[in-house]
Protein backbone atom coordinates (compact mmCIF):
# COMPACT_ATOMS: atom_id res chain seq x y z
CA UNK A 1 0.00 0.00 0.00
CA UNK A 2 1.14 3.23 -1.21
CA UNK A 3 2.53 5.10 2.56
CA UNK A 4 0.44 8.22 1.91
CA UNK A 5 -2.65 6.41 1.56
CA UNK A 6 -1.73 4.01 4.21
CA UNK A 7 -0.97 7.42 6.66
CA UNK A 8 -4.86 7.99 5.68
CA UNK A 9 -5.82 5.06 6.74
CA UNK A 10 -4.05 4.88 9.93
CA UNK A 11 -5.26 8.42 10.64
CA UNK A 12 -9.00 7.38 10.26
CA UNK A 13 -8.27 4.08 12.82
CA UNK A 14 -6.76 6.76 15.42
CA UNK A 15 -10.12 8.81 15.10
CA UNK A 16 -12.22 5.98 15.45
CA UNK A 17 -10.83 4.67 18.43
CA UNK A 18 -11.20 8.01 20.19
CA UNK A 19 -14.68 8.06 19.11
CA UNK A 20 -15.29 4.30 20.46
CA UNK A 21 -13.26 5.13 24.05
CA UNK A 22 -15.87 8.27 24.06
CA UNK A 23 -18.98 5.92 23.24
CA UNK A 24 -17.91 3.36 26.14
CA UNK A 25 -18.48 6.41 28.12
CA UNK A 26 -21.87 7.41 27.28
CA UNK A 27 -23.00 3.39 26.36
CA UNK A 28 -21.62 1.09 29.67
CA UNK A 29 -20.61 -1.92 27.60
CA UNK A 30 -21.53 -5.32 28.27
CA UNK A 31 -19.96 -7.24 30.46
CA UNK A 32 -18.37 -10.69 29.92
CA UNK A 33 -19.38 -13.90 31.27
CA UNK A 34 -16.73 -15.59 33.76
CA UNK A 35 -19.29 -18.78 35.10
CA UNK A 36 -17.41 -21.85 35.11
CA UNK A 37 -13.73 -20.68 34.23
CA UNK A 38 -11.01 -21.07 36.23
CA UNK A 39 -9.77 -17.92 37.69
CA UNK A 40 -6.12 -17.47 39.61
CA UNK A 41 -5.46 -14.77 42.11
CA UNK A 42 -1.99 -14.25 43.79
CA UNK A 43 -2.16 -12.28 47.26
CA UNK A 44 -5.68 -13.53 47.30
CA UNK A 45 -5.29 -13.70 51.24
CA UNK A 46 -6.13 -9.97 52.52
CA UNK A 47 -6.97 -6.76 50.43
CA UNK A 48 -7.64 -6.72 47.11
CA UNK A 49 -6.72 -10.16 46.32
CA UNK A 50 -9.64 -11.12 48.73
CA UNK A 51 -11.98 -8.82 47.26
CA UNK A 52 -11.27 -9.88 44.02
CA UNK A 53 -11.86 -13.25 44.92
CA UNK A 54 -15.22 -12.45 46.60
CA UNK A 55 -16.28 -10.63 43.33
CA UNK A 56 -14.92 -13.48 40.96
CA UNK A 57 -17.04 -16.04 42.92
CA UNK A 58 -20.23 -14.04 42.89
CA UNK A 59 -19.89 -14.37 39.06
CA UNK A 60 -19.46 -17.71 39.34
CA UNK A 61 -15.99 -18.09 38.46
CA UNK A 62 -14.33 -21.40 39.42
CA UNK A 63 -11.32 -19.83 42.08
CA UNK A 64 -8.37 -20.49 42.87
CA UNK A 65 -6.50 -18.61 45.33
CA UNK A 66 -2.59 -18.14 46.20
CA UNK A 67 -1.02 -16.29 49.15
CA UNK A 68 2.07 -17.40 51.39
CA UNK A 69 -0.23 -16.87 54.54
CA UNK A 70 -1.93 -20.29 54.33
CA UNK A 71 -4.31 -18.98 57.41
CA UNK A 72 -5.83 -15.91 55.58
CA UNK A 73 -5.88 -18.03 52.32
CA UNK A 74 -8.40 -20.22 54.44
CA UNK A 75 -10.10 -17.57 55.39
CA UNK A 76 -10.82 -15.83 52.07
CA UNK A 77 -11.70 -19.79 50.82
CA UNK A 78 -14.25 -19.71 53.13
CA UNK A 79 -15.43 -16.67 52.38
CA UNK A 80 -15.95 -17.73 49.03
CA UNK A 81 -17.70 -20.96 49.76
CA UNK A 82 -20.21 -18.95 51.61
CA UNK A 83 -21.38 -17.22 48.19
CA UNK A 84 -21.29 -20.25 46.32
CA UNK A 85 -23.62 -21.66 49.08
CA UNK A 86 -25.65 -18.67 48.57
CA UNK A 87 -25.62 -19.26 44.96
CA UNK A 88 -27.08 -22.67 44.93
CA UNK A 89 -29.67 -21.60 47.59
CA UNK A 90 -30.33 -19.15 45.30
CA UNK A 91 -31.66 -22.12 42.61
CA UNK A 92 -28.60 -20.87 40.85
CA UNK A 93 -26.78 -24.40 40.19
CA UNK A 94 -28.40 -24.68 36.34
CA UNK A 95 -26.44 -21.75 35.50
CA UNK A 96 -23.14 -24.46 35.60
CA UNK A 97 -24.55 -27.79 34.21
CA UNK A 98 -21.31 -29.63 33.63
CA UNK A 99 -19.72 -27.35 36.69
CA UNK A 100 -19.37 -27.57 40.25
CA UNK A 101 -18.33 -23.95 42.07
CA UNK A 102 -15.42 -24.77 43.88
CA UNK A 103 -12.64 -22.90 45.58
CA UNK A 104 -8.82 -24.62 45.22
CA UNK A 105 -6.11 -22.79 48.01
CA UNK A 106 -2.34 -23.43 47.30
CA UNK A 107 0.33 -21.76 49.70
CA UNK A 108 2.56 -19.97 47.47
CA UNK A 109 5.10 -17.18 47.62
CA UNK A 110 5.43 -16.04 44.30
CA UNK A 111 9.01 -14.36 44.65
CA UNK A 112 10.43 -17.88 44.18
CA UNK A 113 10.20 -18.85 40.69
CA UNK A 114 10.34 -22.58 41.34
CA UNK A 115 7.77 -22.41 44.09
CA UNK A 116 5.52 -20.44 41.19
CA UNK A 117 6.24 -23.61 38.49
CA UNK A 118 5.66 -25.86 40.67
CA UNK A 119 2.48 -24.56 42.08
CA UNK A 120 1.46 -24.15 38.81
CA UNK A 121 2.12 -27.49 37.98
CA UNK A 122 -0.31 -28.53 40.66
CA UNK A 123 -3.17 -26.44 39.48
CA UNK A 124 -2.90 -27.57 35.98
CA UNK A 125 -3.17 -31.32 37.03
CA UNK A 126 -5.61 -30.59 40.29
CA UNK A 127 -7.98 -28.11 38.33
CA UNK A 128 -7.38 -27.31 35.37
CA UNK A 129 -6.15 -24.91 33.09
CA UNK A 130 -6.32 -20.94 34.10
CA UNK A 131 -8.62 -18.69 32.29
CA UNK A 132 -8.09 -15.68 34.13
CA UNK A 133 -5.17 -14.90 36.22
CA UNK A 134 -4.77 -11.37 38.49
CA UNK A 135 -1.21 -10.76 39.41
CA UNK A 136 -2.23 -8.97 42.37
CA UNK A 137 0.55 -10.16 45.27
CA UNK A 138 2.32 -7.29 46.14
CA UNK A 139 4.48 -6.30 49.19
CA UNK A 140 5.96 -2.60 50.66
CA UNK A 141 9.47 -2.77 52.57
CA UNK A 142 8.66 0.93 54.17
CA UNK A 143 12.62 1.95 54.27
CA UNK A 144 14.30 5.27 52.55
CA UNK A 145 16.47 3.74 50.31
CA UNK A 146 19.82 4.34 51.89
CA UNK A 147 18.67 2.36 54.89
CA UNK A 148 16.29 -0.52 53.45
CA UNK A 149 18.48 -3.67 53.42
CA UNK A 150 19.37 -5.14 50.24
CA UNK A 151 17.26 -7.78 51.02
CA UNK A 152 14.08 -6.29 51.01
CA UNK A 153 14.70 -4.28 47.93
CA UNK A 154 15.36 -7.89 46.55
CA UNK A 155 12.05 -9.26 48.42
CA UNK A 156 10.05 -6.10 46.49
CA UNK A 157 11.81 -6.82 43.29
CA UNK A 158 10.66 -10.39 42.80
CA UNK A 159 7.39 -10.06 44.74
CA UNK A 160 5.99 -7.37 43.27
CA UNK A 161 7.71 -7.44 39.02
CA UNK A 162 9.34 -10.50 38.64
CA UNK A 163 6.30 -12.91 39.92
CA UNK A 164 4.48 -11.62 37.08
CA UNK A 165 7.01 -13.14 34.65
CA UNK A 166 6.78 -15.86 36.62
CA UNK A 167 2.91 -16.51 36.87
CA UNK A 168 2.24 -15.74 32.65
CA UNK A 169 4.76 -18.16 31.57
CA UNK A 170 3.40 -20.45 33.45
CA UNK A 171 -0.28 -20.16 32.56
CA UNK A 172 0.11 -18.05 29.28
CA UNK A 173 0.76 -21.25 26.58
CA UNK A 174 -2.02 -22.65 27.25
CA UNK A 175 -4.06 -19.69 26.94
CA UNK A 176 -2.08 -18.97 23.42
CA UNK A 177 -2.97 -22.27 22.28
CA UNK A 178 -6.29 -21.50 22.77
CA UNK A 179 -6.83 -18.10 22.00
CA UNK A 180 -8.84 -17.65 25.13
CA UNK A 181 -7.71 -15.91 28.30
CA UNK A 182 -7.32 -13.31 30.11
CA UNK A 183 -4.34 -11.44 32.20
CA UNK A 184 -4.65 -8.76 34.83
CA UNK A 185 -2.02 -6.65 36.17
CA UNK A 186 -2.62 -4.99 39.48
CA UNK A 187 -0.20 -2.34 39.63
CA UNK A 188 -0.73 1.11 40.77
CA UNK A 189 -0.66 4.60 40.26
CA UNK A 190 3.17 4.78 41.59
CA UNK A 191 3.73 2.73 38.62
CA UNK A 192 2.73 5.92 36.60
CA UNK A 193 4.85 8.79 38.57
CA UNK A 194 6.66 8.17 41.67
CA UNK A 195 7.39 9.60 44.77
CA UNK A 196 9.85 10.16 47.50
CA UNK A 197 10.80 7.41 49.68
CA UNK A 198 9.88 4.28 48.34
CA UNK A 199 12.71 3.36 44.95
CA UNK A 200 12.44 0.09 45.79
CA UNK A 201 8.36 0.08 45.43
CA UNK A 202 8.04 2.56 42.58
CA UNK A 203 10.68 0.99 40.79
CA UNK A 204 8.76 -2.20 41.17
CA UNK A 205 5.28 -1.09 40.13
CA UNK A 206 7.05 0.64 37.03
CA UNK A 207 8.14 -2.56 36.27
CA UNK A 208 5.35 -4.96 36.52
CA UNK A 209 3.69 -1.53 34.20
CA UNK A 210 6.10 -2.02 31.61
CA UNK A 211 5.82 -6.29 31.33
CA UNK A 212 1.78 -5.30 31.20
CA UNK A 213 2.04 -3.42 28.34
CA UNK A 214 5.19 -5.23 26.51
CA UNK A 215 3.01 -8.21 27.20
CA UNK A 216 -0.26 -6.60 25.21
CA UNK A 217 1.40 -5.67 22.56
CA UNK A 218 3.17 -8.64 22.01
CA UNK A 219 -0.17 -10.58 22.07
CA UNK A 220 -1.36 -7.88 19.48
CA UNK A 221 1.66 -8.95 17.02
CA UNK A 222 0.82 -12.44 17.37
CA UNK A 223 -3.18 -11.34 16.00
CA UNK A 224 -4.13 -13.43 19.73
CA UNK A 225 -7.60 -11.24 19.96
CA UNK A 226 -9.44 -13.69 22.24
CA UNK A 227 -6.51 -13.13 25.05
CA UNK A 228 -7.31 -9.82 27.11
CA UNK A 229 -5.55 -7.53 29.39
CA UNK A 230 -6.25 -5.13 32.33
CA UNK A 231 -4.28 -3.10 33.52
CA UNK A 232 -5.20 -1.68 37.03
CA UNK A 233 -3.54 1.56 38.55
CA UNK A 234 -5.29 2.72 41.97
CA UNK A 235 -4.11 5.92 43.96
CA UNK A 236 -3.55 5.18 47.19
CA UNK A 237 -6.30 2.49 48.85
CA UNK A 238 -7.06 2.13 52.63
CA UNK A 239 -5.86 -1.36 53.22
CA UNK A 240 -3.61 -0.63 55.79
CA UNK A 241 -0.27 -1.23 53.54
CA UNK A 242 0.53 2.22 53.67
CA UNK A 243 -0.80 3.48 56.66
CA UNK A 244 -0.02 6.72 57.76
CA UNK A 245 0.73 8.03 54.40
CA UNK A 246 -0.81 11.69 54.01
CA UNK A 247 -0.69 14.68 51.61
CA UNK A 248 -1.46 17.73 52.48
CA UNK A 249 -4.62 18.33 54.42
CA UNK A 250 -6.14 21.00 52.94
CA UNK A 251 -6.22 19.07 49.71
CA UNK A 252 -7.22 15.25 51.30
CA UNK A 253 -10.43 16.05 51.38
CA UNK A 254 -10.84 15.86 47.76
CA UNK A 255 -8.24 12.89 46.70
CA UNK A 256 -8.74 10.99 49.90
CA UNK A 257 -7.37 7.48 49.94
CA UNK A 258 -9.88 4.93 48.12
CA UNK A 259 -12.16 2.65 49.57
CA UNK A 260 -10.69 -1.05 48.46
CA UNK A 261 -14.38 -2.23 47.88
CA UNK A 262 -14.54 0.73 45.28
CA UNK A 263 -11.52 0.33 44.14
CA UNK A 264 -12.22 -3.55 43.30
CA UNK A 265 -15.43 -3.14 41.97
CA UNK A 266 -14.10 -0.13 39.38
CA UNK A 267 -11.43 -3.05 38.35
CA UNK A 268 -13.87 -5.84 37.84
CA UNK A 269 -16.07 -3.79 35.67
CA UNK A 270 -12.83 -2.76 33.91
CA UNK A 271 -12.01 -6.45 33.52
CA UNK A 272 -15.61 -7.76 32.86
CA UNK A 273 -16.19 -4.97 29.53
CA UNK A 274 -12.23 -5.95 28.63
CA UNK A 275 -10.84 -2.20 29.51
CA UNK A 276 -7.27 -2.42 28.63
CA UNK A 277 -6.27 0.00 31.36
CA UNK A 278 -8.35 1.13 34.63
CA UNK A 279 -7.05 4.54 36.90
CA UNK A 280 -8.87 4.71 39.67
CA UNK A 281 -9.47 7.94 40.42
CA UNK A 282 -9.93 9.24 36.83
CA UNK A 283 -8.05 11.93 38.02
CA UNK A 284 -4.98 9.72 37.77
CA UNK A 285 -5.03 9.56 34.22
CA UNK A 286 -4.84 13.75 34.24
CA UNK A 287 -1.75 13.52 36.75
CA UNK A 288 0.16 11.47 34.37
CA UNK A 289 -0.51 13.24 31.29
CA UNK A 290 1.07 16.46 32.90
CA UNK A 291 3.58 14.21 34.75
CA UNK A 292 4.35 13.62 30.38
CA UNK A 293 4.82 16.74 29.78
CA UNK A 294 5.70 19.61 32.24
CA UNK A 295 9.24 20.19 33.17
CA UNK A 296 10.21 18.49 35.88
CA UNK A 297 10.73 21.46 38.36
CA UNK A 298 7.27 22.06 37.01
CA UNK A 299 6.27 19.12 38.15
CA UNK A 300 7.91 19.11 42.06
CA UNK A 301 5.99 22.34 41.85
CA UNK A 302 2.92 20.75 41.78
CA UNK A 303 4.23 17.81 44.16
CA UNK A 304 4.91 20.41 47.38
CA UNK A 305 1.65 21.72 46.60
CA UNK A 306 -0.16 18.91 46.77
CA UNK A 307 2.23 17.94 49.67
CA UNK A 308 3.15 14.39 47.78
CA UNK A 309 6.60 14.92 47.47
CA UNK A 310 6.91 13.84 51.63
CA UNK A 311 3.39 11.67 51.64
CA UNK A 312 5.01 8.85 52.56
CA UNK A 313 7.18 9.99 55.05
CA UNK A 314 4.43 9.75 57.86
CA UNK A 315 4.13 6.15 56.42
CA UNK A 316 7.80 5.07 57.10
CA UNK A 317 8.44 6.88 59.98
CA UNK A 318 5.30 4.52 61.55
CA UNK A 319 7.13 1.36 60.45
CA UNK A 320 10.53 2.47 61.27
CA UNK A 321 9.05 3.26 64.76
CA UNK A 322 6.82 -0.27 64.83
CA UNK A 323 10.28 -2.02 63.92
CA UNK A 324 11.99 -0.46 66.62
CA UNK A 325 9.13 -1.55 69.39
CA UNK A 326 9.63 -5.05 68.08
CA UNK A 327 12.91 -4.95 68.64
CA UNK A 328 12.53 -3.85 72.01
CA UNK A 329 9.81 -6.39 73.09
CA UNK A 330 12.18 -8.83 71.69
CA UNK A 331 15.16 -7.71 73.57
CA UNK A 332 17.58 -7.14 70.39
C-alpha cells in the first residue's frame, strides 16, 4: 500500500478509536461472562486479592487462590464458599450444568520462581487450566532507600515485578494455544509517577507496568484477539499497607485514599467490559498526562503543593518506629 494512503488510513483508525473510548463512556458496555472458568489470584489472602476473589465467585468463576499466609488463604476460601452456598440456595446451580463452584487454596510465595512452576504445575493437574489470572501479590518494605536492606529491595523486586514473569509463563501457553484468556495486572498509580521514599516500590510497580504493556502488545503482534488484558492503577487504597501516608490536608479532602471495595469493583467492571487499562481515580489519568509533559521542576511544583513529594514519610516513619518496638519487646 502506497505510505500516503496508508498514513490515511491509519489516521481514520486513530479517530475511530477516540470516538469508540468516548462511546464506552456514554453506552456502559456489556460485560463478559466468567461462570465456570477457572480464575487465579496471587495475594488472594487480605486486600484486594480477597476482594477480588469475593467478586470473581459471585460471578461464578471457578477460584483459585494463592497467598504465602496459608491462614488468611483459608479464610478468604471460606469466604468464598459462603457465596457459592448462597448461589445454589439461590436455585442458581443450572447456571453451571457440567460445573461444580469450587474454591482450590495453594500456599505460594510467588518471589520464588520454582515455588511459582511448581504450584502451577499442581493447578494444571488438580484443576485445570487458568482462564483468568490477576497478578495482584504485592508487598511494601517501608525503608528510605539508603537504609532498606538489600534484602528487602530484593524481596520487592521479585514479589511485586518479577512474579508476574513468573505466573504468565506459566499459565500463558495454554491460553495462546487456545486463543482464550485473560491477564490482569494490578499495579498502581506509583507505577505511573513516583514519589519520594519508596525506589524500591516505585521501581517495582514501574516494572510490573512495563511487562503489562510489553506483554499486550506482544499478544497484538501475534493477532491473539481472544486473550485480554487489564491493567489496574489505583491511587492510594485504605488497606492498611501504607498506613499513615498523608498529603497535604487542605487538599485530602478531595483525593482521599480509596475505599478497596470501590476500588475492586471499578477493576472488575474494567475487567468484565475488557478495559485495557483502569485509573482509579480518573483523576490519575490527568496527573500522568502532565507528569508527560511539564518540566520536571514544574512538576515538584505541583508535588509540594499537593504535599506528595513527603506523603510517605508519615508512612515510614510509623514502620521504622513499629520495627523499633519489636525490637525492644524482643530484647535485640
Amino acid at each position: 500500500m502506497n505510505i500516503l494512503l496508508e498514513f490515511f488510513v491509519v489516521t481514520f483508525r486513530v479517530l475511530w478509536a477516540f470516538v469508540l473510548a468516548a462511546a464506552k463512556w456514554l453506552v456502559r458496555p456489556k460485560e463478559k461472562s466468567v461462570a465456570g472458568q477457572v480464575c487465579l489470584i496471587t495475594g488472594a489472602g487480605s486486600g484486594l486479592g480477597r476482594l477480588f476473589a469475593l467478586e470473581f465467585a459471585r460471578r461464578r468463576a471457578l477460584l483459585v487462590l494463592w497467598d504465602i499466609n496459608t491462614q488468611s488463604n483459608e479464610e478468604t476460601a471460606g469466604m468464598v464458599q459462603h457465596i457459592y452456598r448462597e448461589i445454589a440456595g439461590d436455585g442458581e446451580k443450572d447456571v453451571l450444568p457440567h460445573c461444580n463452584l469450587q474454591v482450590y487454596t495453594y500456599t505460594c510465595d510467588v518471589g520464588k520462581r520454582e515455588n511459582v512452576y511448581l504450584t502451577a504445575e499442581r493447578v494444571r493437574k488438580e484443576v485445570g487450566e487458568v482462564s483468568v489470572l490477576v497478578n495482584n501479590a504485592g508487598v511494601v518494605s517501608g525503608h528510605h532507600l539508603l537504609e532498606c536492606p538489600d534484602e528487602l529491595i530484593e524481596r520487592t523486586m521479585m514479589v511485586n515485578c518479577h512474579a508476574h514473569f513468573w505466573t504468565t509463563k506459566a499459565f500463558l501457553p495454554k491460553m495462546l494455544e487456545m486463543n482464550h484468556g485473560h491477564i490482569v495486572t494490578v499495579a498502581s498509580s506509583l507505577g505511573l509517577f513516583s514519589t519520594a521514599g519508596v525506589e524500591d516500590y516505585c521501581a517495582s510497580k514501574f516494572g510490573a507496568v512495563g511487562f503489562h504493556e510489553s506483554l499486550s502488545h506482544e499478544l497484538k503482534a501475534a493477532e491473539k484477539d481472544g486473550i485480554k488484558t487489564t491493567l489496574v492503577c489505583p491511587y492510594l487504597v485504605d488497606t492498611g499497607m501504607f498506613r499513615g501516608c498523608r498529603i497535604r490536608k487542605e487538599i485530602e479532602p478531595f483525593l482521599p485514599p480509596l475505599k478497596p471495595e470501590y476500588c475492586v469493583k471499578q477493576a472488575m467492571r474494567a475487567i468484565l467490559t475488557d478495559q485495557p487499562m483502569i485509573c482509579t481515580p480518573r483523576l490519575m489519568y490527568m496527573v500522568t498526562f502532565m507528569k508527560s509533559i511539564l518540566p520536571f521542576e514544574a512538576v515538584v511544583c505541583m508535588y509540594r503543593f499537593l504535599g506528595a513529594d513527603k506523603c510517605m514519610y508519615p508512612f515510614i516513619a510509623q514502620r521504622k518506629q513499629a520495627t523499633n518496638n519489636n525490637e525492644a519487646k524482643n530484647g535485640i
